[in-house]
Protein backbone atom coordinates (compact mmCIF):
# COMPACT_ATOMS: atom_id res chain seq x y z
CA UNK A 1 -8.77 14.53 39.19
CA UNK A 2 -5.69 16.63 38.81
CA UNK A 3 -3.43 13.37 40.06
CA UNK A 4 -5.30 11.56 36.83
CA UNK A 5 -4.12 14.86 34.29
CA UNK A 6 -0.84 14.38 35.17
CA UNK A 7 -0.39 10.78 35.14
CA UNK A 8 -2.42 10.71 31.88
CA UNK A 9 0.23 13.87 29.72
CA UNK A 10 3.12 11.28 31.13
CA UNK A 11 1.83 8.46 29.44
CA UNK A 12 1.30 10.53 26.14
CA UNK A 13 4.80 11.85 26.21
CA UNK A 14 6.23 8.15 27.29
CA UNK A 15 4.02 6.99 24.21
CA UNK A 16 5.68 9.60 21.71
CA UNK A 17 8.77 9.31 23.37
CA UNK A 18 8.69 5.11 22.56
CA UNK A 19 6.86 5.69 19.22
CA UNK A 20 9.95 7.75 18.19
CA UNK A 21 12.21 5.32 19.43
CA UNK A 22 11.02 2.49 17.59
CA UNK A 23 10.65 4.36 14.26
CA UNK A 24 14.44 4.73 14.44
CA UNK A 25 14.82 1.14 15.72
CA UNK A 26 13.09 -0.07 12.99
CA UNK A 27 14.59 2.01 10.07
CA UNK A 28 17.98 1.72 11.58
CA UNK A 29 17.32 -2.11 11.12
CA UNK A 30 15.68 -2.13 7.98
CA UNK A 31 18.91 -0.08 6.36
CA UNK A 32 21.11 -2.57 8.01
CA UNK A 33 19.38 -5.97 6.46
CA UNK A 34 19.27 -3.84 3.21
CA UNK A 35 22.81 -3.06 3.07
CA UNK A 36 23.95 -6.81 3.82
CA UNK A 37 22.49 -7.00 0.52
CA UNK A 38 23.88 -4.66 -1.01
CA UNK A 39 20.76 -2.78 -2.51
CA UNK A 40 20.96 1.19 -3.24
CA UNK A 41 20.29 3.96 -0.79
CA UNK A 42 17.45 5.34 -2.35
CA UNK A 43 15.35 1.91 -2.73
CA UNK A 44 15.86 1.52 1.30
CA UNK A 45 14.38 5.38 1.53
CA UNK A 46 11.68 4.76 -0.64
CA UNK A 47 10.58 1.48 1.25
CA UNK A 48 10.66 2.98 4.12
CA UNK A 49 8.53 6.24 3.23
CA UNK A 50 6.23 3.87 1.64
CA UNK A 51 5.77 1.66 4.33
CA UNK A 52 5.71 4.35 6.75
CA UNK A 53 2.48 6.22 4.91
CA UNK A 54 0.72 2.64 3.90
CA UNK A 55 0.29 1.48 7.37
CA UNK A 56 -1.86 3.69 9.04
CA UNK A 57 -4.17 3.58 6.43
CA UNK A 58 -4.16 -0.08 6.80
CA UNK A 59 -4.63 -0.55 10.48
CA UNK A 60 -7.61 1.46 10.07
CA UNK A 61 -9.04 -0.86 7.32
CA UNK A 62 -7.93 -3.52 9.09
CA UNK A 63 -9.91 -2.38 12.26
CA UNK A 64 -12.63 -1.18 10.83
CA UNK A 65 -12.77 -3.97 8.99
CA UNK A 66 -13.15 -5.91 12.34
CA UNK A 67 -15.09 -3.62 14.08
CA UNK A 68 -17.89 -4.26 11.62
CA UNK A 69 -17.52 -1.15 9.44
CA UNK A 70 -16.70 -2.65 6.30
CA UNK A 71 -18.14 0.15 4.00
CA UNK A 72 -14.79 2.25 5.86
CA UNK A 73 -12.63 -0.25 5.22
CA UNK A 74 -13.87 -0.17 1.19
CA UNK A 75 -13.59 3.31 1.13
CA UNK A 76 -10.29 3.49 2.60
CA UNK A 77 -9.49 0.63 0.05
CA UNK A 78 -11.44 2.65 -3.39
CA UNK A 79 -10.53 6.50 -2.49
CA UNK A 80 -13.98 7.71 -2.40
């Protein structure tokens, strides 16, 4: 039981650990492609905060969604 604790707060932290990883891989590589073409600082930012807050809320709809729980998905969708 105690063996299972531990091996389970590893994975967690190797799961944040990644997670924070591949944020910086991805906006590191988004900044690049938007440089080559030459667009402004602040439009890369701005993408990228968007993206970054639109996408959970997506997956969710997306899974509820295909889960069966469409009335989440619409409310996720309408703001109600």
């Amino acid at each position: 039981m105690k063996i299972q604790m531990i091996v389970s707060i590893l994975l967690i932290a190797l799961g944040f650990v990644l997670l924070i990883k591949g944020a910086d891989f991805l906006v590191d590589g988004a900044s690049s492609i938007a440089k080559k073409f030459h667009i402004p600082e602040i439009i890369i930012g701005l993408t990228i905060v968007s993206i970054g807050t639109s996408m959970p809320e997506l997956f969710v709809s997306i899974t509820s969604a295909i889960d069966g729980y469409s009335d989440m998905a619409i409310r996720k969708c309408c703001r109600k």
